[in-house]
C-alpha atoms as a PDB file:
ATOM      1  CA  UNK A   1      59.708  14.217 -26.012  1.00  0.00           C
ATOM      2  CA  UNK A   2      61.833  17.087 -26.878  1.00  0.00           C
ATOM      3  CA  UNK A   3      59.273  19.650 -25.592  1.00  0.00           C
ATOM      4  CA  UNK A   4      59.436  17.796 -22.355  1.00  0.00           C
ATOM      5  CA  UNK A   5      63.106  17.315 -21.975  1.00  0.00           C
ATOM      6  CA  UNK A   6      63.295  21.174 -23.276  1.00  0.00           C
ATOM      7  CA  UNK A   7      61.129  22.552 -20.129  1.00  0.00           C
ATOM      8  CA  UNK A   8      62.599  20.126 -17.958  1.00  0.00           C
ATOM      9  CA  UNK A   9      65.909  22.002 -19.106  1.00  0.00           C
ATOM     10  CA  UNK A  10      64.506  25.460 -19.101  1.00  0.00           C
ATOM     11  CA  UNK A  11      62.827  24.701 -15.850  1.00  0.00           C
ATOM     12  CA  UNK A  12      66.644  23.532 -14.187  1.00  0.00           C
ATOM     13  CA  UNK A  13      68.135  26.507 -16.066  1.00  0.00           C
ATOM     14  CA  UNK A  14      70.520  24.193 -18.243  1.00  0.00           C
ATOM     15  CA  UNK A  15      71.098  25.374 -21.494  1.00  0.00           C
ATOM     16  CA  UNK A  16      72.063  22.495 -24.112  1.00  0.00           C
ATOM     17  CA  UNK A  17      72.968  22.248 -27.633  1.00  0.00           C
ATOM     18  CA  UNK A  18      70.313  20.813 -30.390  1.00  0.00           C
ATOM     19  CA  UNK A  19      72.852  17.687 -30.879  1.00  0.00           C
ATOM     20  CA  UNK A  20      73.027  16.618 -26.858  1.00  0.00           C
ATOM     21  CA  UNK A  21      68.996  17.228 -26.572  1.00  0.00           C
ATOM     22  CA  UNK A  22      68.569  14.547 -29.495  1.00  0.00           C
ATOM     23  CA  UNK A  23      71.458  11.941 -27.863  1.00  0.00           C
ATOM     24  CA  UNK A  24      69.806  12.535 -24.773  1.00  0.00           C
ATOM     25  CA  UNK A  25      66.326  11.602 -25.895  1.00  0.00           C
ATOM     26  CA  UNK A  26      68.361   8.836 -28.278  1.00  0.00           C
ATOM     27  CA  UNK A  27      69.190   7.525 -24.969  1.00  0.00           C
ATOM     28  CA  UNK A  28      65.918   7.452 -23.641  1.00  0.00           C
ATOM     29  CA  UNK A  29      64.678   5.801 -26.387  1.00  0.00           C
ATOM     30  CA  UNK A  30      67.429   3.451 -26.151  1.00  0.00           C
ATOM     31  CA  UNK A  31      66.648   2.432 -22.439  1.00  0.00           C
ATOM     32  CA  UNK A  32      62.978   1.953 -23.190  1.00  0.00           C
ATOM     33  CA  UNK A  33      63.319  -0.352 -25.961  1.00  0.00           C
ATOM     34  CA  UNK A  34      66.259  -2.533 -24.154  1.00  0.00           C
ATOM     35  CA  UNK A  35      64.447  -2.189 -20.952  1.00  0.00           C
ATOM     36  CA  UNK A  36      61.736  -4.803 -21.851  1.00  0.00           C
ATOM     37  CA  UNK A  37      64.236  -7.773 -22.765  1.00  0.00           C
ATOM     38  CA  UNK A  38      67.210  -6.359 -20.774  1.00  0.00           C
ATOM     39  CA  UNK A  39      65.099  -5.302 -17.112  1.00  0.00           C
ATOM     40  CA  UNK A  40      67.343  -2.005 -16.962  1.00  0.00           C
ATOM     41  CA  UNK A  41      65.482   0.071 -14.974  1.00  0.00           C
ATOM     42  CA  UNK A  42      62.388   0.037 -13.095  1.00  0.00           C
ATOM     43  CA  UNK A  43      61.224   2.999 -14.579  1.00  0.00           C
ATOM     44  CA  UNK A  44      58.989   2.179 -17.692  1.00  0.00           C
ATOM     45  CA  UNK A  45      57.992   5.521 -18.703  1.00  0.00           C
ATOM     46  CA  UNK A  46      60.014   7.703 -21.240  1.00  0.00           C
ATOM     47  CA  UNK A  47      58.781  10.857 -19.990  1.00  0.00           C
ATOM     48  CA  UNK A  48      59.802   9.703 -16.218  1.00  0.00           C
ATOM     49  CA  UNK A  49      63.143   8.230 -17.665  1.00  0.00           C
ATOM     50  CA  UNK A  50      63.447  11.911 -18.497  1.00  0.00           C
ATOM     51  CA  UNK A  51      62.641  13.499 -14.923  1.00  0.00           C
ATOM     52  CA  UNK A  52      64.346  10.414 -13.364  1.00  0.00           C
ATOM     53  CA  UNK A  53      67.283   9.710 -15.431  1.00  0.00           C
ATOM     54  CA  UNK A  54      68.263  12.547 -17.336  1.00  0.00           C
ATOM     55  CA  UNK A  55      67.877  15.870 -15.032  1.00  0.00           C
ATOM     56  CA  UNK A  56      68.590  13.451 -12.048  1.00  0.00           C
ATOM     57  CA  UNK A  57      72.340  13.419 -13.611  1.00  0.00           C
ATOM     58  CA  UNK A  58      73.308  16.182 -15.270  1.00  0.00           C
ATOM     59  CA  UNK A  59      72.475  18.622 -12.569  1.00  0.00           C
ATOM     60  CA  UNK A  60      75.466  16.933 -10.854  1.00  0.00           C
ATOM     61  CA  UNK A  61      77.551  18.296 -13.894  1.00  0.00           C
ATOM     62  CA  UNK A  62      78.494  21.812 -12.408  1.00  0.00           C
ATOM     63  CA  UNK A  63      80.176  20.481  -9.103  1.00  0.00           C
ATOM     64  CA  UNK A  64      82.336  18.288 -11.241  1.00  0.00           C
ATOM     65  CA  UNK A  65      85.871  19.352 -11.129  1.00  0.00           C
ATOM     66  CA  UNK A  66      88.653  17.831 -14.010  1.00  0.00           C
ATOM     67  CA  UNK A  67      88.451  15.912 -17.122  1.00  0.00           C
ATOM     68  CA  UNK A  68      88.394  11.835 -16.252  1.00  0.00           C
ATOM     69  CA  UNK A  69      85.244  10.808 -14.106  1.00  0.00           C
ATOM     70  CA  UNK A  70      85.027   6.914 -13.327  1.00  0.00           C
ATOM     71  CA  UNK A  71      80.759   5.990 -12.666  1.00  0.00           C
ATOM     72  CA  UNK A  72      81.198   3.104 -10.642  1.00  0.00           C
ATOM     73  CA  UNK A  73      77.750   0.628 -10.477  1.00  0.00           C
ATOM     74  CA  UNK A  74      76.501   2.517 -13.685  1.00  0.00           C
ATOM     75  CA  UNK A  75      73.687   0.030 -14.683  1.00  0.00           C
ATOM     76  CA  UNK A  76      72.132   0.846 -17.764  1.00  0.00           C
ATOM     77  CA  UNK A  77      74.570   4.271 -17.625  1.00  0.00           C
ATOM     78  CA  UNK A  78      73.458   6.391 -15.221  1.00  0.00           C
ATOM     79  CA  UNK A  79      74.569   8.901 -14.377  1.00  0.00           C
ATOM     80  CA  UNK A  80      77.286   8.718 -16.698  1.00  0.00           C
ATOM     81  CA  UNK A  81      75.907   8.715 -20.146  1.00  0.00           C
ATOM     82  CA  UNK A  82      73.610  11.622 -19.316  1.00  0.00           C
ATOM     83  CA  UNK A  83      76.829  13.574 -18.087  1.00  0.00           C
ATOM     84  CA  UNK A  84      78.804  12.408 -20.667  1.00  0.00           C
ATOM     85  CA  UNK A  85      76.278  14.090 -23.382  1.00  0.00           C
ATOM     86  CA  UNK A  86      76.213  17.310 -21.579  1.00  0.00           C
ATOM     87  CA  UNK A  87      80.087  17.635 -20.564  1.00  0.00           C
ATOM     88  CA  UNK A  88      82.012  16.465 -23.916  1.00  0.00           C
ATOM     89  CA  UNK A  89      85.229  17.509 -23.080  1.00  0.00           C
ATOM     90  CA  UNK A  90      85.486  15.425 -20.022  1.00  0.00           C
ATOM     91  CA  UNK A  91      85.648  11.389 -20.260  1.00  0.00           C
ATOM     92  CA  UNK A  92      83.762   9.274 -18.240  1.00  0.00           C
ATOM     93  CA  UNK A  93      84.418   5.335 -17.681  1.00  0.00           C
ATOM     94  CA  UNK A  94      81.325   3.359 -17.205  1.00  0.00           C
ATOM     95  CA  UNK A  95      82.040   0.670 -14.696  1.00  0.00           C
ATOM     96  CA  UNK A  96      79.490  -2.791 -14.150  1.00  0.00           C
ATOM     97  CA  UNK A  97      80.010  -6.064 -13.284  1.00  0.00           C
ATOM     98  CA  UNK A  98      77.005  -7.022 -15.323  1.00  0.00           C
ATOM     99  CA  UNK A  99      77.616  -8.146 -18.947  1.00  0.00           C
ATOM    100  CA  UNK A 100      74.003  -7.598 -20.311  1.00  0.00           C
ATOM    101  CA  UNK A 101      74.283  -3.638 -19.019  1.00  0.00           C
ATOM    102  CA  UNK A 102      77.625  -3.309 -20.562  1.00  0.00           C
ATOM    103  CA  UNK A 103      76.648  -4.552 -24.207  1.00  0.00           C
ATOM    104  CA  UNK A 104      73.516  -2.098 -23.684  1.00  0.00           C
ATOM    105  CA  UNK A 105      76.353   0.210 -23.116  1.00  0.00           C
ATOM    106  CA  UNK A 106      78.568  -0.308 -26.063  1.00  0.00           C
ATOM    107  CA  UNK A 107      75.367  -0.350 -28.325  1.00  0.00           C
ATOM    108  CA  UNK A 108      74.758   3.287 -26.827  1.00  0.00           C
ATOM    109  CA  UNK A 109      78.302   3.930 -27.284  1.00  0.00           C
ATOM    110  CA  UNK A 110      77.790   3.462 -31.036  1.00  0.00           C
ATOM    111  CA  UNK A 111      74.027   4.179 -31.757  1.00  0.00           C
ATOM    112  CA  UNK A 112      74.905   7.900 -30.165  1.00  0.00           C
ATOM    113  CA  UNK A 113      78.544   8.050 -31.337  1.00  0.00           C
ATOM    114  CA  UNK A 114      79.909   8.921 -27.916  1.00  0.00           C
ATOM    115  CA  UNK A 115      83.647   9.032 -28.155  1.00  0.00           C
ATOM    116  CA  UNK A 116      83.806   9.993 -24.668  1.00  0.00           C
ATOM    117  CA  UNK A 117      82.428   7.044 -23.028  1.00  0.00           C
ATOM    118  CA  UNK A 118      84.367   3.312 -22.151  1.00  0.00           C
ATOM    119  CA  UNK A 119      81.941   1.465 -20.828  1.00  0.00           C
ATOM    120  CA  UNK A 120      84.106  -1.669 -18.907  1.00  0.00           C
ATOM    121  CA  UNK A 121      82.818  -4.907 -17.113  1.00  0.00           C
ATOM    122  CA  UNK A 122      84.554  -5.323 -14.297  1.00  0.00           C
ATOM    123  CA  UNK A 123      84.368  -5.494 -10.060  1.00  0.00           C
ATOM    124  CA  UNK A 124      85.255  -2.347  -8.821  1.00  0.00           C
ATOM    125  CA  UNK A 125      87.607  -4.353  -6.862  1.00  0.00           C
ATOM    126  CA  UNK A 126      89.249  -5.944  -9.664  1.00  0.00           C
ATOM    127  CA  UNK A 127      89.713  -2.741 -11.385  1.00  0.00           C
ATOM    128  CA  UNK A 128      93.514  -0.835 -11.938  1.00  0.00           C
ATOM    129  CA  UNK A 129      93.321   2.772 -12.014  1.00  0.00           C
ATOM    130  CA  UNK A 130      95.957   3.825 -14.298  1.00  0.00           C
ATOM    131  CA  UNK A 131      96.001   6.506 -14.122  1.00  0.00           C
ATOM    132  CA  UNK A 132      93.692   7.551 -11.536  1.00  0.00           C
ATOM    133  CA  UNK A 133      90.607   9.837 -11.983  1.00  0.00           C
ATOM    134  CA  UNK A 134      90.105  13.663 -11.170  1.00  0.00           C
ATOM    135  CA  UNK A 135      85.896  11.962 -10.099  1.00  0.00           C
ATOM    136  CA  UNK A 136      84.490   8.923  -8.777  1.00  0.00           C
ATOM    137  CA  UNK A 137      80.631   9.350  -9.001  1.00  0.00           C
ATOM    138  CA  UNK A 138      78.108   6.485  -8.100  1.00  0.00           C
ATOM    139  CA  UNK A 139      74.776   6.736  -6.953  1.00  0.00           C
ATOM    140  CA  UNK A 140      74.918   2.556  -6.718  1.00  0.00           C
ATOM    141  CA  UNK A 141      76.287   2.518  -3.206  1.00  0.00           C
ATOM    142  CA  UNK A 142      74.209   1.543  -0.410  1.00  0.00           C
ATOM    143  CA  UNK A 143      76.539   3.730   1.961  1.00  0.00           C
ATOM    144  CA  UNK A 144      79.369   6.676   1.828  1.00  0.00           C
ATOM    145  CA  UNK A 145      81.316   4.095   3.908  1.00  0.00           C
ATOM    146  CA  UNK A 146      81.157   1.295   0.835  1.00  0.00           C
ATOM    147  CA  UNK A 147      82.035   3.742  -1.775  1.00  0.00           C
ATOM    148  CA  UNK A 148      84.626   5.061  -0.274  1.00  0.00           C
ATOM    149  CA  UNK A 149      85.868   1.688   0.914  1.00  0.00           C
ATOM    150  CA  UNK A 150      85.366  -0.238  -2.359  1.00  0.00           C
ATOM    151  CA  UNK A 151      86.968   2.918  -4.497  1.00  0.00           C
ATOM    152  CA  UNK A 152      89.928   4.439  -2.882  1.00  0.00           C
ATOM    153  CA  UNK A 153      92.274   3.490  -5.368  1.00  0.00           C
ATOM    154  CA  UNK A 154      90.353   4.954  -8.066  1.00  0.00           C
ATOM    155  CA  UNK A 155      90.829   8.475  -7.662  1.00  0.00           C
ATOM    156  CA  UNK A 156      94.428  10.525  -7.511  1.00  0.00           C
ATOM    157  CA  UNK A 157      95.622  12.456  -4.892  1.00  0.00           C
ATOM    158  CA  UNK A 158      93.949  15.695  -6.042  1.00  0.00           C
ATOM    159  CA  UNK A 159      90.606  13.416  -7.204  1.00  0.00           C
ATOM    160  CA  UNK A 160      87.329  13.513  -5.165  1.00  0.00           C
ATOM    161  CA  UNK A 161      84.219  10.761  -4.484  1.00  0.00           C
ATOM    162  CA  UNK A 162      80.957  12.399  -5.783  1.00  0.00           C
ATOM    163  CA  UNK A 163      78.151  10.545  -4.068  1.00  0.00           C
ATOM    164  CA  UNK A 164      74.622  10.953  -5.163  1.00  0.00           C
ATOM    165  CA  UNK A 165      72.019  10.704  -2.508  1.00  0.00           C
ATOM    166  CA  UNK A 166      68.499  11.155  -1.814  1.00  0.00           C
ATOM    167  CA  UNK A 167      68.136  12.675   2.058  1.00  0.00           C
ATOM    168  CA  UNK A 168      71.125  14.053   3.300  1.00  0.00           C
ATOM    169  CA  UNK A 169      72.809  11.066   4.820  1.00  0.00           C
ATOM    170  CA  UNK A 170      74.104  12.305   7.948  1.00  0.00           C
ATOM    171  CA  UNK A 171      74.363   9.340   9.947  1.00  0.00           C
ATOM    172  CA  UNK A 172      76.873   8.225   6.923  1.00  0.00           C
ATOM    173  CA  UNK A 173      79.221  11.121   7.163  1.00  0.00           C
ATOM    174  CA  UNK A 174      79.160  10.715  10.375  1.00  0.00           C
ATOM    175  CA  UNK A 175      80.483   7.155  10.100  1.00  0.00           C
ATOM    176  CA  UNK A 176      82.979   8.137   7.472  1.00  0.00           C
ATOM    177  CA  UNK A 177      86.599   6.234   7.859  1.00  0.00           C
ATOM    178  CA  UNK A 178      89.642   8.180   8.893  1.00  0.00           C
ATOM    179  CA  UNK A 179      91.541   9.563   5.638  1.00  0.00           C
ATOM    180  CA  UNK A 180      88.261  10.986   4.332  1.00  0.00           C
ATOM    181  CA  UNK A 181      86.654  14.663   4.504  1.00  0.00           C
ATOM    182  CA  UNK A 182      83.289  15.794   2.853  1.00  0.00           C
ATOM    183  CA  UNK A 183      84.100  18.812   1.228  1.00  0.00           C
ATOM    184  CA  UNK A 184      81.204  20.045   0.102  1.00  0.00           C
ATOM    185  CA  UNK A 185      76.975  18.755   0.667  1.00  0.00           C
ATOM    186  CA  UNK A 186      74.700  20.219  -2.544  1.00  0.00           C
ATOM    187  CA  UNK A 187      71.217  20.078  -2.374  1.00  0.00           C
ATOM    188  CA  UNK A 188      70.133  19.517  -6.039  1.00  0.00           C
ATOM    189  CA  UNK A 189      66.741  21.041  -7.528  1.00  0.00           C
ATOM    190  CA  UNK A 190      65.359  18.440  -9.894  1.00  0.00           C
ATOM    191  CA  UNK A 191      62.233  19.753 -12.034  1.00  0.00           C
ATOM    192  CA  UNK A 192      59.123  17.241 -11.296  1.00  0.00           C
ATOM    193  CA  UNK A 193      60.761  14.936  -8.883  1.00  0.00           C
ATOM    194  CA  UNK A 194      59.028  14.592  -5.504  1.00  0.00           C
ATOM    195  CA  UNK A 195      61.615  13.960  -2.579  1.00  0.00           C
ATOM    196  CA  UNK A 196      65.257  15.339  -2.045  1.00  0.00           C
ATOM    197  CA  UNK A 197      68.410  14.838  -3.795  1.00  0.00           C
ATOM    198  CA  UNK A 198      71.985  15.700  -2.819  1.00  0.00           C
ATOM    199  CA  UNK A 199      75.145  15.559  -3.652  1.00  0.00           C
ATOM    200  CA  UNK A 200      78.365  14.777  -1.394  1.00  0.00           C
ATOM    201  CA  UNK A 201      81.304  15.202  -2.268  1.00  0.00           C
ATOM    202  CA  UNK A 202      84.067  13.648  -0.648  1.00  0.00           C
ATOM    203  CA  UNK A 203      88.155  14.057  -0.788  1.00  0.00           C
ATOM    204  CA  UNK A 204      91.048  11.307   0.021  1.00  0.00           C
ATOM    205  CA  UNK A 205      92.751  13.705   2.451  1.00  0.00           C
ATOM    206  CA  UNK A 206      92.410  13.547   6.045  1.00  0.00           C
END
């Protein structure tokens, strides 16, 4: 597993310490044993988990900007463990209204001793941010319009909405509400995975 997740790597041009290669195949590990009692994920491989899972997140990691991300709809953790390994000086609150995926979450919490994770059971709704975030990032949302409309009290003034999609939703942006402007569209290269992945990233300005 480590000589896959290391040419995965080498293949995306990450470079990663020894300790966050290990936590991220820790987590992998973790996933695939809670996955048969818990029904995490659909994937059932550990070597997909790794294509699928792991590079599917952390090449999000350079377009981050600040220090306190919010993953809202994280399920099992993704992608916010994975980025959480691979950006330790940032925090990252792990957001589901799910209990069984947030004990998975606290158990990876400890197992992995990630200090920089809070994983928190709550509807988005329901939850205060104070104080706000720099990032909202979900790939949970069935639409830019729901994400934006279910989180715009998360981030501050200065904060963004990092949406992970597969095609370029244009049709979405299209449909975006007044008081929101995409900033930037990334096309992400993920080693392995058939089909197209991007990145929008949206700000609270208009």
């Amino acid at each position: 597993m480590i000589n896959k997740l290391s040419a995965l790597l080498k293949s995306a041009n990450i470079s990663l310490t020894d300790l966050q290669k290990q936590q991220l195949i820790g987590y992998v590990d973790m996933l695939h044993k809670w996955n048969k009692a818990y029904n995490l994920t659909s994937v059932r491989d550990p070597e997909q988990m790794l294509v699928r899972h792991i590079l599917d997140s952390i090449v999000v990691e350079p377009h981050l900007e600040g220090e306190r991300f919010i993953d809202v709809g994280t399920g099992p953790g993704l992608p916010g463990v994975p980025l959480a390994i691979v950006r330790p000086q940032a925090h990252f609150t792990l957001l589901d209204s799910l209990g069984k995926r947030v004990r998975f979450l606290r158990q990876v919490q400890h197992e992995l001793k990630l200090e920089n994770i809070t994983p928190v059971q709550s509807r988005v709704e329901d939850f205060p941010a104070e104080p706000p975030f720099d990032g909202v990032i979900s790939r949970a949302f069935a639409s830019l319009n729901d994400m934006v409309s279910w989180c715009h009290h998360l981030p501050g003034s200065e904060g963004r909405f990092y949406a992970l999609k597969g095609l370029l939703p244009e049709d979405e942006i299209a449909a975006l509400p007044v008081g929101f402007v995409v900033e930037k569209i990334a096309s992400l290269a993920v080693p392995e995975l058939e089909g197209e992945r991007h990145l929008v990233v949206i700000s609270p300005k208009g």
